[in-house]
Every structure is written in C-alpha cells, then in structure tokens.
C-alpha atoms as a PDB file:
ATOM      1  CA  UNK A   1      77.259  82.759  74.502  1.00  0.00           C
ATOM      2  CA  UNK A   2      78.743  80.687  77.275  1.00  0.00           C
ATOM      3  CA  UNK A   3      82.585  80.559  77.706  1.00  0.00           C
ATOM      4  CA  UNK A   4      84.370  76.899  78.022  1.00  0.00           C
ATOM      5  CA  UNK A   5      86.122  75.729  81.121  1.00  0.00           C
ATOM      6  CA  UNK A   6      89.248  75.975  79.080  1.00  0.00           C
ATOM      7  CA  UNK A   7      91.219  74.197  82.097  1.00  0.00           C
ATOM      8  CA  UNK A   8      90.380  71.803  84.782  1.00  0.00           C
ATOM      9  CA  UNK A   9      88.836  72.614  88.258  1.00  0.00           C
ATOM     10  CA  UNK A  10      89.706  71.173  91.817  1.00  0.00           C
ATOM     11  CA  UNK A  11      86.550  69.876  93.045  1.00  0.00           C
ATOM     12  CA  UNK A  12      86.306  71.512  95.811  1.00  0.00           C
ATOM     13  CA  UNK A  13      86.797  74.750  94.489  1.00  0.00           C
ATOM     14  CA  UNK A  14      84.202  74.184  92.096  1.00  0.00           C
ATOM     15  CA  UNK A  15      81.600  73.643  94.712  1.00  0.00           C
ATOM     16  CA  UNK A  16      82.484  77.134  96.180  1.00  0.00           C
ATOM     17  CA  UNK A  17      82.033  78.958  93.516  1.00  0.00           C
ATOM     18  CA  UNK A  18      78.968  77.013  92.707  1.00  0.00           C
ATOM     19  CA  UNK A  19      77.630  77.849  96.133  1.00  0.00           C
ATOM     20  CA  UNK A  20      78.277  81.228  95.714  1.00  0.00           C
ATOM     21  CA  UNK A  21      76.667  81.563  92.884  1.00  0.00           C
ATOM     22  CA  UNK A  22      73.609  79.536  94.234  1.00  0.00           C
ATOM     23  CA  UNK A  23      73.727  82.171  97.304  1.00  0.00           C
ATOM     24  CA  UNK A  24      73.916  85.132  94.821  1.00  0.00           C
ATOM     25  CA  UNK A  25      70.567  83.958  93.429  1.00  0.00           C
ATOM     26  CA  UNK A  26      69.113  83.091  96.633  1.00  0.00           C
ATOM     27  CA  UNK A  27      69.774  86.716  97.862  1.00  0.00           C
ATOM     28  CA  UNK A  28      68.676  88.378  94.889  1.00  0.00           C
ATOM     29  CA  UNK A  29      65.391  86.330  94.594  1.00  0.00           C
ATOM     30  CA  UNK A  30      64.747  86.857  98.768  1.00  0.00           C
ATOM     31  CA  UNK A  31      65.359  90.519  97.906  1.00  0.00           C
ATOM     32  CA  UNK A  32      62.562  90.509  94.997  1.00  0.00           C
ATOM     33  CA  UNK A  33      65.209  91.324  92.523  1.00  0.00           C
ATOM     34  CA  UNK A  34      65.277  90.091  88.815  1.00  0.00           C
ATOM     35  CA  UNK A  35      68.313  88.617  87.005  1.00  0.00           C
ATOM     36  CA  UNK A  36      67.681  91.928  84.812  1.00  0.00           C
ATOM     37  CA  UNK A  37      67.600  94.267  87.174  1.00  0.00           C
ATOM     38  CA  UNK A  38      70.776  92.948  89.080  1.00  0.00           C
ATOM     39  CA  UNK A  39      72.432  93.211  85.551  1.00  0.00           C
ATOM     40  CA  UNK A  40      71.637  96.818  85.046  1.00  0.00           C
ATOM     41  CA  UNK A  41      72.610  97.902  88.895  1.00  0.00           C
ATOM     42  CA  UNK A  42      75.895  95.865  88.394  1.00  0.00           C
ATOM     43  CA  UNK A  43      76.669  97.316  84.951  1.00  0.00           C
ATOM     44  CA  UNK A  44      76.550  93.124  83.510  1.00  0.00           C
ATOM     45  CA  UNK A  45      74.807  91.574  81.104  1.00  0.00           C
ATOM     46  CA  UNK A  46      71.517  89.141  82.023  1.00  0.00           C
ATOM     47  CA  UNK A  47      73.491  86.301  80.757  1.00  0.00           C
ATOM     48  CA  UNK A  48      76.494  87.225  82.955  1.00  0.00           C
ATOM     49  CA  UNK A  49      74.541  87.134  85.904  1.00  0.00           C
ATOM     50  CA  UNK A  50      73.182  83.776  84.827  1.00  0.00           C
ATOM     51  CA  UNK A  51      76.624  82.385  84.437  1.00  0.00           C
ATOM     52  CA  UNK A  52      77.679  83.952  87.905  1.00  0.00           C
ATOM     53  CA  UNK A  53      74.546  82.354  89.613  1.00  0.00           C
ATOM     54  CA  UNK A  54      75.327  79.271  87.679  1.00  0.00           C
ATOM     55  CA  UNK A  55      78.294  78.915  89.299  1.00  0.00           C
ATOM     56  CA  UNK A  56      80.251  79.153  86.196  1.00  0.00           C
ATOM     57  CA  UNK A  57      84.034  79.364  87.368  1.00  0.00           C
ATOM     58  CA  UNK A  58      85.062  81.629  84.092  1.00  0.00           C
ATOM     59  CA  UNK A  59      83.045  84.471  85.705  1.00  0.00           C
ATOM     60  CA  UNK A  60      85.568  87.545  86.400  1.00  0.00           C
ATOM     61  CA  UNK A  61      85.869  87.269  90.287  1.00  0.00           C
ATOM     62  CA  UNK A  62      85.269  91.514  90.338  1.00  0.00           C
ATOM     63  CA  UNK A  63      81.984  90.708  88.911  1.00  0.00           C
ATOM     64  CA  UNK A  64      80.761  87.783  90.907  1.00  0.00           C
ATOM     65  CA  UNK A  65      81.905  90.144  94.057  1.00  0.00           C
ATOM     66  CA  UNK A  66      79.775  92.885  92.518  1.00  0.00           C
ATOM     67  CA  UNK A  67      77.065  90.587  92.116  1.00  0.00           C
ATOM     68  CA  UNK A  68      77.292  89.772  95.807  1.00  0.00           C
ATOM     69  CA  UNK A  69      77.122  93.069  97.033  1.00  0.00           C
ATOM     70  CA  UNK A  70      74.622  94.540  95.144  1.00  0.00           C
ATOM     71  CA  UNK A  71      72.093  91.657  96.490  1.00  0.00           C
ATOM     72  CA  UNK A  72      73.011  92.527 100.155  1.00  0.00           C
ATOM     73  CA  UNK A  73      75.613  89.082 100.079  1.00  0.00           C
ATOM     74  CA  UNK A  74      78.578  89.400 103.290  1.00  0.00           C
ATOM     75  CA  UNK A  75      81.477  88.448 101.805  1.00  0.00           C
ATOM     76  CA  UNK A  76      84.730  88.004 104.647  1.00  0.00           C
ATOM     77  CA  UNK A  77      83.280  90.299 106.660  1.00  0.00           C
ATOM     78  CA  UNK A  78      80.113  91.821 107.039  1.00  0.00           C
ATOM     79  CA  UNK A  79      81.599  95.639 107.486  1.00  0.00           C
ATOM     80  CA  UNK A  80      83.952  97.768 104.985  1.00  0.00           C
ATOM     81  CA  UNK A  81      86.035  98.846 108.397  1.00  0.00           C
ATOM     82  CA  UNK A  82      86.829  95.049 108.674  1.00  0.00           C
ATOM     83  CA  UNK A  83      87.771  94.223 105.474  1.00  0.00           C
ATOM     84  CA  UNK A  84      89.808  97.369 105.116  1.00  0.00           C
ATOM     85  CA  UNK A  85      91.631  95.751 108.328  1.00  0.00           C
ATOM     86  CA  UNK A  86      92.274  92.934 107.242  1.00  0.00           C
ATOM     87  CA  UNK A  87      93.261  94.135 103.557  1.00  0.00           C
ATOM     88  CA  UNK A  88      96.188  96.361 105.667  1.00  0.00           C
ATOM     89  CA  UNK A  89      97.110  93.633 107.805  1.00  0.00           C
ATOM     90  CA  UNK A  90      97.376  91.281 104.673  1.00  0.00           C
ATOM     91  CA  UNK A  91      99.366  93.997 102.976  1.00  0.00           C
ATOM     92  CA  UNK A  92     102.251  94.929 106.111  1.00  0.00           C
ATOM     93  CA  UNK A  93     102.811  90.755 105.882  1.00  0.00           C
ATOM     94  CA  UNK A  94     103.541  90.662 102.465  1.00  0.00           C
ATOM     95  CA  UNK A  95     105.868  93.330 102.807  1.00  0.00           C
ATOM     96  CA  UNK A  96     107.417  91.262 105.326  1.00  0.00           C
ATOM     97  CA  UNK A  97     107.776  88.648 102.700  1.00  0.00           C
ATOM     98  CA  UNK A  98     109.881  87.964  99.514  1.00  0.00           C
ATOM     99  CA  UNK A  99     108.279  88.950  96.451  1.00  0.00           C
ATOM    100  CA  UNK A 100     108.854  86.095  94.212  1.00  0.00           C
ATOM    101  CA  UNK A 101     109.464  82.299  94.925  1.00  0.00           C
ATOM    102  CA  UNK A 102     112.320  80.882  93.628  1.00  0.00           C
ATOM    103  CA  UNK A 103     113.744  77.669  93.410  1.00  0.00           C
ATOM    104  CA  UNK A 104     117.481  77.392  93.614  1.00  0.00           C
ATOM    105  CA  UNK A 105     118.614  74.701  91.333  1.00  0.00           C
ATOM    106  CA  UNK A 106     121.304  72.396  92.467  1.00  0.00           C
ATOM    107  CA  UNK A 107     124.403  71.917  90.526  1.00  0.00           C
ATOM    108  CA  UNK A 108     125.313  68.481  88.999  1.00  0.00           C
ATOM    109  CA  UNK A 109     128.679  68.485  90.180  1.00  0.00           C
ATOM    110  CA  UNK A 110     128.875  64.367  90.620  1.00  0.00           C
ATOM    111  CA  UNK A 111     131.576  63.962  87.787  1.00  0.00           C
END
C-alpha cells in the first residue's frame, strides 16, 4: 500500500525526485531489467521500486540511491574515488563550522 505525502512539497523539488525516478526506470528498462528483478538485487519490494520510479517523494533516499546504482545510474559523480573526495572535503568544512544554528534572542529592555 502506498504511503501519503503527509506534508507539502516545493515544486521544484518534486520534479527532481520525479525525474529521478523517471531516470531509474529508464536505466533499468535500457538495461533489460524488470521492476522484480531490481527489487530482489536491491533487497526492496516490487511495489517499492514502483513508488521510487514513480517519483514518490516518501521513498527512503538510501533506497532510491540503491535503486540508482544497481541500474548502472551516476549519481554526483560517476567514480567512488570522487565521491569519497568530495564526502572528505564536505566533512573538513563542517568541522570548520558550528554545529548547531542558533538564534540569539534580543532582550525587551524598552521599559
């Protein structure tokens, strides 16, 4: 059974994730791949990987980036060496910056 959006979605992000889902199935169909077969490789159910190529935006992002690679799909980068890279570089910059956001509140000291 289907999931409900249970909250809104910015347009634009739900064309992405429809058009990676859409790209999902393109790849698995060029690659003579069922929906069942893709299920069983990616440890999913069928009707998983019809939500994912669906574009349904309740999809676990692990499994829609599972679904990708299994059907041959670059995602960032086309190499593990690259994303690795990047995942390090990403990581020293955070270090770099605070961990939390916090907004200081102002004192209502106009008597």
């Amino acid at each position: 059974m289907a999931k409900t959006a249970s909250r809104p979605i910015a347009r634009h992000a739900a064309d992405a994730v429809a058009l990676l889902g859409r790209s999902i199935r393109r790849a698995r169909i060029e690659h003579g791949m069922t929906a069942a077969e893709l299920a069983e490789r990616g440890g999913m159910s069928r009707g998983l990987v019809q939500r994912i190529e669906a574009g349904d935006p309740g999809c676990s992002v692990g499994a829609v980036f599972e679904a990708a690679t299994i059907v041959g799909l670059p995602l960032f980068e086309a190499d593990g060496p690259a994303i690795a890279a990047r995942l390090a570089e990403t990581r020293r910059a955070l270090q770099l910056l605070p961990s939390a956001v916090r907004h200081r509140s102002v004192a209502d000291d106009d008597f």
